[in-house]
Protein backbone atom coordinates (compact mmCIF):
# COMPACT_ATOMS: atom_id res chain seq x y z
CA UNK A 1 11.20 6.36 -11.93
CA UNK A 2 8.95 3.66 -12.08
CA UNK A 3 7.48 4.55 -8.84
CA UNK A 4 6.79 7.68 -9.90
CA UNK A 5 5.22 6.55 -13.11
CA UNK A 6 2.38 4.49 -10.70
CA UNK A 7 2.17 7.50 -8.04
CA UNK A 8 0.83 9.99 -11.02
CA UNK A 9 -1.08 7.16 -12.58
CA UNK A 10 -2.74 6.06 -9.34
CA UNK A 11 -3.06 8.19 -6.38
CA UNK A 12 -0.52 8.29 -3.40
CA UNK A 13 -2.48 6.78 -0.94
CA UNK A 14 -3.17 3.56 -2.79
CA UNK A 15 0.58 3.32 -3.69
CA UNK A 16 1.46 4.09 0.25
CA UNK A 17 -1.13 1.02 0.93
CA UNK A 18 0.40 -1.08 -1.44
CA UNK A 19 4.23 -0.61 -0.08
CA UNK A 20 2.57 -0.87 3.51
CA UNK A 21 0.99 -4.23 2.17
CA UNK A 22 3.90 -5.13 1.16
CA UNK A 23 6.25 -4.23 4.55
CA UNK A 24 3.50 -6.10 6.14
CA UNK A 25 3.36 -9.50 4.94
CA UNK A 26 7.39 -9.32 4.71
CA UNK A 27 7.36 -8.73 8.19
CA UNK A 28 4.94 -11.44 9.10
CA UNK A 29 6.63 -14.14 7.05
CA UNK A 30 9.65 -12.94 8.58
CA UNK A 31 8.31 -13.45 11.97
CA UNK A 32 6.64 -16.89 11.31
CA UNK A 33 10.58 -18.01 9.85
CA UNK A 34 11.95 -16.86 13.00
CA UNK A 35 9.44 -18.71 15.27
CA UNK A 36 9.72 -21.40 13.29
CA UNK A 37 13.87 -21.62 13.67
CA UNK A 38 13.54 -20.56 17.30
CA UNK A 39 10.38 -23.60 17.76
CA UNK A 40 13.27 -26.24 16.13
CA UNK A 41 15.82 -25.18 18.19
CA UNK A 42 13.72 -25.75 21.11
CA UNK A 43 12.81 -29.56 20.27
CA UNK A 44 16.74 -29.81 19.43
CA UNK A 45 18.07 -29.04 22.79
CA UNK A 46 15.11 -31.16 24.81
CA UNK A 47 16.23 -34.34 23.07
């Protein structure tokens, strides 16, 4: 509902570049987490 509320008060592409903003910088902290874990790991095992 609210969704659609902000899709008639905006138009659709600048609420399908917000939620793609969004997805984005999810997936990118998501990513630097991971790299980070897998980067820990690493230093764990060589000592």
């Amino acid at each position: 509902m609210l969704a659609g509320a902000i899709a008639t008060e905006w138009n659709y592409e600048v609420m399908f570049h917000v939620c793609a903003g969004i997805f984005l910088v999810t997936l990118a902290v998501y990513c630097a987490r991971l790299f980070a874990h897998n980067r820990g790991r690493r230093e764990w095992l060589a000592d």
